[in-house]
PDB file of N, CA and C in Angstrom:
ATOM      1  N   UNK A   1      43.244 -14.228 -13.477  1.00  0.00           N
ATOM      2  CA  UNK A   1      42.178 -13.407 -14.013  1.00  0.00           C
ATOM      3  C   UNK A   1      41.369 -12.764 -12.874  1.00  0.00           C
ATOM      4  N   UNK A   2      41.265 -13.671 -11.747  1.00  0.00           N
ATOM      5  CA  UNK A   2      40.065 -12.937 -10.817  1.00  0.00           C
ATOM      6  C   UNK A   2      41.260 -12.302 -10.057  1.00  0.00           C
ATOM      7  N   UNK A   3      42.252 -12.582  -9.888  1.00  0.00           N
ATOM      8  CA  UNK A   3      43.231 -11.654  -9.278  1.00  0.00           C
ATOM      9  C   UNK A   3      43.297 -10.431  -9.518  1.00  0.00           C
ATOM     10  N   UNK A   4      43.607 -10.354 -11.406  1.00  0.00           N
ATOM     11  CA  UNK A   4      43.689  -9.026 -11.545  1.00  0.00           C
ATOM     12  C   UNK A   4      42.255  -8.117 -11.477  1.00  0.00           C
ATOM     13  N   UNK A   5      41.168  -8.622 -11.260  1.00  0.00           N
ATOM     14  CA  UNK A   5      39.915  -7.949 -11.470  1.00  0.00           C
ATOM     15  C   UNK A   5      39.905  -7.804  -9.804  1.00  0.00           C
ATOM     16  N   UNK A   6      40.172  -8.404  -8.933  1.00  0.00           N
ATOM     17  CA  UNK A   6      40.185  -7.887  -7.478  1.00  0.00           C
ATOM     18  C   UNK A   6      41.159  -6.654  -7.158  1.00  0.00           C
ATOM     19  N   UNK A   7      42.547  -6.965  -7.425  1.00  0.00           N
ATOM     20  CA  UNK A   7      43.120  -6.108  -7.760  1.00  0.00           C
ATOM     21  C   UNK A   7      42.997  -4.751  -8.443  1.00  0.00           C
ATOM     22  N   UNK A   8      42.160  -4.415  -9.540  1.00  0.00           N
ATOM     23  CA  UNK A   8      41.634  -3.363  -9.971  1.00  0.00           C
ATOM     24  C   UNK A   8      40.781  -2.614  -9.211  1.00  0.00           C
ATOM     25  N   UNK A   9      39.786  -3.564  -8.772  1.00  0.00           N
ATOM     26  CA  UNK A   9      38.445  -2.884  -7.938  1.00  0.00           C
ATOM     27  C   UNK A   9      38.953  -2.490  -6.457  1.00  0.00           C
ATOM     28  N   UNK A  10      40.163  -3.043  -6.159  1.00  0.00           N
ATOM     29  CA  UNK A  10      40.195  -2.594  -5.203  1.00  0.00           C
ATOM     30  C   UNK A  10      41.244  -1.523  -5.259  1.00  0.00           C
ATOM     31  N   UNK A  11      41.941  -0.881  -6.624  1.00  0.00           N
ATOM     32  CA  UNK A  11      42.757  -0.025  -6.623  1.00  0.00           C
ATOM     33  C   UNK A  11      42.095   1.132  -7.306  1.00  0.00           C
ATOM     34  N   UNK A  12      40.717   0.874  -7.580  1.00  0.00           N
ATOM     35  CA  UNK A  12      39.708   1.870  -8.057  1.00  0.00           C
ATOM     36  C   UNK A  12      38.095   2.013  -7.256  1.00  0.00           C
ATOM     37  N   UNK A  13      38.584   1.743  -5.859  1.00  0.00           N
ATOM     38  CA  UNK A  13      36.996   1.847  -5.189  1.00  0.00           C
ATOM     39  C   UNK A  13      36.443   2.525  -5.471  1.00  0.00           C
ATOM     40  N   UNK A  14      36.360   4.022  -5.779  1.00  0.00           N
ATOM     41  CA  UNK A  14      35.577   4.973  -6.290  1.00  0.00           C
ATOM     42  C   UNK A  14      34.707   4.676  -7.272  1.00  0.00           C
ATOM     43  N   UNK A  15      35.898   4.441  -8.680  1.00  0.00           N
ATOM     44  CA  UNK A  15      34.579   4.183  -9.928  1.00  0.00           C
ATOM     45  C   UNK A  15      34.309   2.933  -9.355  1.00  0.00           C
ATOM     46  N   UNK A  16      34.602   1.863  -9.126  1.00  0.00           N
ATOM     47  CA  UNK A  16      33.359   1.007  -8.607  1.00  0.00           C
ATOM     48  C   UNK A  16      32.078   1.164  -7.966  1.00  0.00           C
ATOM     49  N   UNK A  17      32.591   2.030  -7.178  1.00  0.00           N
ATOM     50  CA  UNK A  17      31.299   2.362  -6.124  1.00  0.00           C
ATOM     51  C   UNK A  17      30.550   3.463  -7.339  1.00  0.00           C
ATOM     52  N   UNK A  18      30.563   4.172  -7.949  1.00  0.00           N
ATOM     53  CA  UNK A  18      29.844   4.931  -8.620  1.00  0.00           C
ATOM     54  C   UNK A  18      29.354   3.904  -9.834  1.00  0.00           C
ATOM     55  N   UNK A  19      30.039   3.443 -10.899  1.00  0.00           N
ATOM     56  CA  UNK A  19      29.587   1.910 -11.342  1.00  0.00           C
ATOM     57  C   UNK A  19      28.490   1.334 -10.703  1.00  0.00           C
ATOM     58  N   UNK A  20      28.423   1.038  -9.017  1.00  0.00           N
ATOM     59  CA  UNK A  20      27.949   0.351  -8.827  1.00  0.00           C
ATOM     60  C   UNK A  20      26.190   0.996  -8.414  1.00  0.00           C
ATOM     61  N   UNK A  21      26.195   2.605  -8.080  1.00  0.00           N
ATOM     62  CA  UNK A  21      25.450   2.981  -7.728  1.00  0.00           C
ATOM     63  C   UNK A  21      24.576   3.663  -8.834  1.00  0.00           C
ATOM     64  N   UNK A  22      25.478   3.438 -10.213  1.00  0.00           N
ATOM     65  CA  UNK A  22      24.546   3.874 -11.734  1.00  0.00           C
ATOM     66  C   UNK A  22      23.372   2.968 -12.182  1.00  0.00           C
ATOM     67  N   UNK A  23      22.712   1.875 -11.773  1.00  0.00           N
ATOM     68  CA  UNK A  23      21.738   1.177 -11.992  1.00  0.00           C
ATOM     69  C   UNK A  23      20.794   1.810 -11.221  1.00  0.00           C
ATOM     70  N   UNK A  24      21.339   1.567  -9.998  1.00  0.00           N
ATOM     71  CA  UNK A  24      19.919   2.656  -9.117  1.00  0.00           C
ATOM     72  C   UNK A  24      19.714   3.956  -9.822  1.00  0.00           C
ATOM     73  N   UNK A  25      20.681   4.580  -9.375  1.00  0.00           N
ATOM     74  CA  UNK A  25      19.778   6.144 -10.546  1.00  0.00           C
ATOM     75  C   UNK A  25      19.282   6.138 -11.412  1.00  0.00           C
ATOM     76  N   UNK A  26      19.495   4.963 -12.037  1.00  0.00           N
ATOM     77  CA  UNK A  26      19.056   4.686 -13.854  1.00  0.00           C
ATOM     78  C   UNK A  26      17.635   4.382 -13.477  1.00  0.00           C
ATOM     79  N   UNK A  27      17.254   3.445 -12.545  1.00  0.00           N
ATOM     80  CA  UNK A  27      15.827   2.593 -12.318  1.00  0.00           C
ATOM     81  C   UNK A  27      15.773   3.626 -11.963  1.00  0.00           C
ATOM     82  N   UNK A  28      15.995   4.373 -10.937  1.00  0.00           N
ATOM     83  CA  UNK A  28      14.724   4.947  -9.471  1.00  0.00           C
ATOM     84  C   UNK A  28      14.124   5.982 -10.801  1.00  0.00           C
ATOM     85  N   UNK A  29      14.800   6.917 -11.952  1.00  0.00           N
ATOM     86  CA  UNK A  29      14.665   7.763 -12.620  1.00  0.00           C
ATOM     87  C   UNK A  29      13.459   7.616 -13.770  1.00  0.00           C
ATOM     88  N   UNK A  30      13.831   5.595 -14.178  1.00  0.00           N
ATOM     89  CA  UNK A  30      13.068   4.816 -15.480  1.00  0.00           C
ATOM     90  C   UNK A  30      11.640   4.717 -15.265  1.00  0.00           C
ATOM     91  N   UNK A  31      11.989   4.041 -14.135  1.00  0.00           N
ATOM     92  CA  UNK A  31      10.793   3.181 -13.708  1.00  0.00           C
ATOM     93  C   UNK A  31       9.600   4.160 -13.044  1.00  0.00           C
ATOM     94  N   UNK A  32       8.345   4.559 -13.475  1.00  0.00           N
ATOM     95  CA  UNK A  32       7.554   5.197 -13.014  1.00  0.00           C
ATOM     96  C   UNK A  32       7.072   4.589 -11.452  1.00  0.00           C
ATOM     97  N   UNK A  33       6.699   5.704 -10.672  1.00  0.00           N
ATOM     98  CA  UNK A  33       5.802   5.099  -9.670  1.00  0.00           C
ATOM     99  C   UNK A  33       4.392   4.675  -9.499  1.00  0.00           C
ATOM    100  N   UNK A  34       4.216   3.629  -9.398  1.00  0.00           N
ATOM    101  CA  UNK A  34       2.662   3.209  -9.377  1.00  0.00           C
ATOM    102  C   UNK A  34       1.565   3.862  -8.928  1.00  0.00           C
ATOM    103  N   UNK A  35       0.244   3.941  -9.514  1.00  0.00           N
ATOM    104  CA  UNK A  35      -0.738   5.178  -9.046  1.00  0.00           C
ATOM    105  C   UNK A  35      -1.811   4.028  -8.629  1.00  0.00           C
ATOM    106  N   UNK A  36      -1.762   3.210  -8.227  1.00  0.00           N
ATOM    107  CA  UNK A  36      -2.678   1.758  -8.121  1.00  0.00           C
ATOM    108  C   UNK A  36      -2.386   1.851  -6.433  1.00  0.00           C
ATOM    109  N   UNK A  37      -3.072   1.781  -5.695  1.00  0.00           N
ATOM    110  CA  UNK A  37      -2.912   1.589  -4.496  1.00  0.00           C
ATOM    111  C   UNK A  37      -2.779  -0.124  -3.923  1.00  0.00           C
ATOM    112  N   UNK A  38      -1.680  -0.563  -3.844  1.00  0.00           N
ATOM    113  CA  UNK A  38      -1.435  -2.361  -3.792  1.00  0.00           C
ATOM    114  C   UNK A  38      -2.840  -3.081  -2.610  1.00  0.00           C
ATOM    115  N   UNK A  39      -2.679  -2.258  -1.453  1.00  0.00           N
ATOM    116  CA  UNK A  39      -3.695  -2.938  -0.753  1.00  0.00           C
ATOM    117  C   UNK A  39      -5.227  -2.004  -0.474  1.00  0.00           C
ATOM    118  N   UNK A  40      -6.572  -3.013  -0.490  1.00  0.00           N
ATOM    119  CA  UNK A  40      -7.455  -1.904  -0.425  1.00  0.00           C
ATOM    120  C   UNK A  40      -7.384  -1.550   1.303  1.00  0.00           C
ATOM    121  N   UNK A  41      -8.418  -0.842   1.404  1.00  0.00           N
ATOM    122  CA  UNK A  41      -8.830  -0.079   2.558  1.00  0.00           C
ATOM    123  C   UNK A  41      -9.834  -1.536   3.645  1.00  0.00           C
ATOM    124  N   UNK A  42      -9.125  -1.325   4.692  1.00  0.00           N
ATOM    125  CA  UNK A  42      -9.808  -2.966   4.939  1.00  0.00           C
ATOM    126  C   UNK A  42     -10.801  -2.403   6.146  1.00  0.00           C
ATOM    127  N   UNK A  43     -11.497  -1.223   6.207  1.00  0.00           N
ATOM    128  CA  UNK A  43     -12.404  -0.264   7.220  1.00  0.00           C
ATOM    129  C   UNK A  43     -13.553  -1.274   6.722  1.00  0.00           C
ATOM    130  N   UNK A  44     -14.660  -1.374   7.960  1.00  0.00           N
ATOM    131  CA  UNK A  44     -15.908  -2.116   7.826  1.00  0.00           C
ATOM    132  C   UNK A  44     -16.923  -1.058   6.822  1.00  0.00           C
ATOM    133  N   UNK A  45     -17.902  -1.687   6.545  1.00  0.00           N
ATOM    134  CA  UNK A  45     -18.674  -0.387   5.586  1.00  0.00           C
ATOM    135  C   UNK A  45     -20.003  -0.642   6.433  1.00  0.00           C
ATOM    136  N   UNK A  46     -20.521   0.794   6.200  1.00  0.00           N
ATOM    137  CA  UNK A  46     -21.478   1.304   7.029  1.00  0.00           C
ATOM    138  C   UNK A  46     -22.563   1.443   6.242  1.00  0.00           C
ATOM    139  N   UNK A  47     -23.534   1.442   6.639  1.00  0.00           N
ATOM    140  CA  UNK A  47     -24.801   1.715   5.696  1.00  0.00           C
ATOM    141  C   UNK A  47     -25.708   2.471   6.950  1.00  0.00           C
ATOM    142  N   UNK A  48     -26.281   3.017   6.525  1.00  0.00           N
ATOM    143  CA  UNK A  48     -27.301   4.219   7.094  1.00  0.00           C
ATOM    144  C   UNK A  48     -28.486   4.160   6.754  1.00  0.00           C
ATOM    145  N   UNK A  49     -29.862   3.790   7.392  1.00  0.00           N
ATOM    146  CA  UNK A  49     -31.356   3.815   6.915  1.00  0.00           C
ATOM    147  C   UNK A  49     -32.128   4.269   7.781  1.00  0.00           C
ATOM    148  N   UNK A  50     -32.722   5.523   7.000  1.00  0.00           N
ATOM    149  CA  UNK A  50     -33.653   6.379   7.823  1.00  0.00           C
ATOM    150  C   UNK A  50     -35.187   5.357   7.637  1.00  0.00           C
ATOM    151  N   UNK A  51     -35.321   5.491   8.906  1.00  0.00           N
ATOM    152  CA  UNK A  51     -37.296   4.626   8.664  1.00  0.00           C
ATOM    153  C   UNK A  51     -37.973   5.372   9.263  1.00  0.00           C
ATOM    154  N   UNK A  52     -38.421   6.353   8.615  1.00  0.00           N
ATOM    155  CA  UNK A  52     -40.036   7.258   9.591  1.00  0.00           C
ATOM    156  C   UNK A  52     -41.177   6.083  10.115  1.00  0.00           C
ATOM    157  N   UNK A  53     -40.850   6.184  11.147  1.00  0.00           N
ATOM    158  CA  UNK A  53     -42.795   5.354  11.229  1.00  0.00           C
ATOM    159  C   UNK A  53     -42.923   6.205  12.692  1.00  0.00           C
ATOM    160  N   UNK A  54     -44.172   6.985  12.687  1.00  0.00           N
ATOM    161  CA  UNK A  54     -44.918   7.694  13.091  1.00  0.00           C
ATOM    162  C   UNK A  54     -45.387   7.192  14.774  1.00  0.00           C
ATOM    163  N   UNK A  55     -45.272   7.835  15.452  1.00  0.00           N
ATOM    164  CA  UNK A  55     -45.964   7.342  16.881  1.00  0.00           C
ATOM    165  C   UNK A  55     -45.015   5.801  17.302  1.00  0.00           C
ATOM    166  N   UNK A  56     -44.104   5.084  16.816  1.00  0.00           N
ATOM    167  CA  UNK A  56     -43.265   4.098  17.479  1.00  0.00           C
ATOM    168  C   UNK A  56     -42.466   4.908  18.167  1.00  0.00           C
ATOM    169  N   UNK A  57     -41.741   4.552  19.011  1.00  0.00           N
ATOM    170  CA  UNK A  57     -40.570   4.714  19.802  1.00  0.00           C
ATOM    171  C   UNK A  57     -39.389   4.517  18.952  1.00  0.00           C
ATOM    172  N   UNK A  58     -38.233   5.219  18.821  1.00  0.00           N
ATOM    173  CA  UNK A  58     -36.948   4.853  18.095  1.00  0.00           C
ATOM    174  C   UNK A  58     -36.373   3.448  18.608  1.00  0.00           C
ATOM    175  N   UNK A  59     -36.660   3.153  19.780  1.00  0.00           N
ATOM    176  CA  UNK A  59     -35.942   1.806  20.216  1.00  0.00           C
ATOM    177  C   UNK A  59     -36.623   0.565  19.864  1.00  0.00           C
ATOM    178  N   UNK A  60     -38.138   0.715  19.326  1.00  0.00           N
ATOM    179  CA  UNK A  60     -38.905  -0.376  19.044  1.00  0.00           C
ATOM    180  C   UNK A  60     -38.770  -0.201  17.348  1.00  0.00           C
ATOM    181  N   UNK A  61     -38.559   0.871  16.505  1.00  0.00           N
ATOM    182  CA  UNK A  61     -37.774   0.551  15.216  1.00  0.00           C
ATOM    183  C   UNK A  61     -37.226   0.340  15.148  1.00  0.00           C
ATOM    184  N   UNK A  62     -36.232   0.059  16.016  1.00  0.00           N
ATOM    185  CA  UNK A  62     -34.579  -0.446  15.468  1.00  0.00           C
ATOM    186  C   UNK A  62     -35.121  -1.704  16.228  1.00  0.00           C
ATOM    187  N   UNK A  63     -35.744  -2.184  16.948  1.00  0.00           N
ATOM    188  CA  UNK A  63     -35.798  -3.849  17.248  1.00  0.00           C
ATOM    189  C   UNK A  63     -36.608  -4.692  16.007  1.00  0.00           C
ATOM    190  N   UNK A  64     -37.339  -3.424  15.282  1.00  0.00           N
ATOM    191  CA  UNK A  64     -38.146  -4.316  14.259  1.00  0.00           C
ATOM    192  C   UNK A  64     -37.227  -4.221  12.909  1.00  0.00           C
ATOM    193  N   UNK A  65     -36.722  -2.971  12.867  1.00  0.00           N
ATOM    194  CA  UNK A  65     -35.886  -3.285  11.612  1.00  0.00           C
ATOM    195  C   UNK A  65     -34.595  -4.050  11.381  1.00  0.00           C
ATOM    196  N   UNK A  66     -33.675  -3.515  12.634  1.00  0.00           N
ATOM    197  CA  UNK A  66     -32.636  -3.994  12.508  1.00  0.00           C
ATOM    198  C   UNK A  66     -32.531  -5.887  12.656  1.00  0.00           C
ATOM    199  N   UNK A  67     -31.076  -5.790  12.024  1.00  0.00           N
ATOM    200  CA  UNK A  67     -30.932  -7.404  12.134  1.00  0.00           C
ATOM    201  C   UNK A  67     -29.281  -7.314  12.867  1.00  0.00           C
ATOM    202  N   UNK A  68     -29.160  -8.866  13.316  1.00  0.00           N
ATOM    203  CA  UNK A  68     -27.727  -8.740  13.882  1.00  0.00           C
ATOM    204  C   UNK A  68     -26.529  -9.622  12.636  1.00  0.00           C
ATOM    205  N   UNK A  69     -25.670  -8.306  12.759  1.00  0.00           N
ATOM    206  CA  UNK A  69     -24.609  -8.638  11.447  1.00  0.00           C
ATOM    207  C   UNK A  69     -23.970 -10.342  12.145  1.00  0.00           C
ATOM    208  N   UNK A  70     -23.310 -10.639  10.626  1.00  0.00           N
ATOM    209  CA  UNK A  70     -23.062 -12.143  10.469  1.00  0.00           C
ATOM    210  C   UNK A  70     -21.617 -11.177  10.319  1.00  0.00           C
ATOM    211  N   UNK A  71     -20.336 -12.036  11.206  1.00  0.00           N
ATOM    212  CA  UNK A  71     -18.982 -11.971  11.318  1.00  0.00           C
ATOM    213  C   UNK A  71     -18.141 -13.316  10.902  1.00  0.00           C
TER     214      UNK A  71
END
């Protein structure tokens, strides 16, 4: 039995190989492509804060406002 089925496939490589390559065309054609992006965006996030205060120096607002990020 597996004789003659080796025997066949190998006296018909062609339709085998086309046989074998009709599932793929069938999926790649079926199966939609996903619109979900699998991984997010792994960029740090930024935040931006304007502080007017009048007559300070910019370097002595950012020592009073700012804080140092936790990693």
């Amino acid at each position: 039995m597996i004789r003659r089925l080796s025997d066949l496939a190998l006296n018909n490589c062609f339709r085998v190989l086309r046989l074998a390559i009709l599932p793929d065309r069938m999926g790649r054609c079926l199966v939609p492509k996903p619109s979900v992006e699998a991984y997010p965006h792994v960029a740090n996030n930024y935040v931006e804060i304007i502080t007017p205060w009048p007559g300070i120096a910019a370097e002595e607002v950012e020592q009073q406002v700012t804080t140092p990020s936790r990693s």
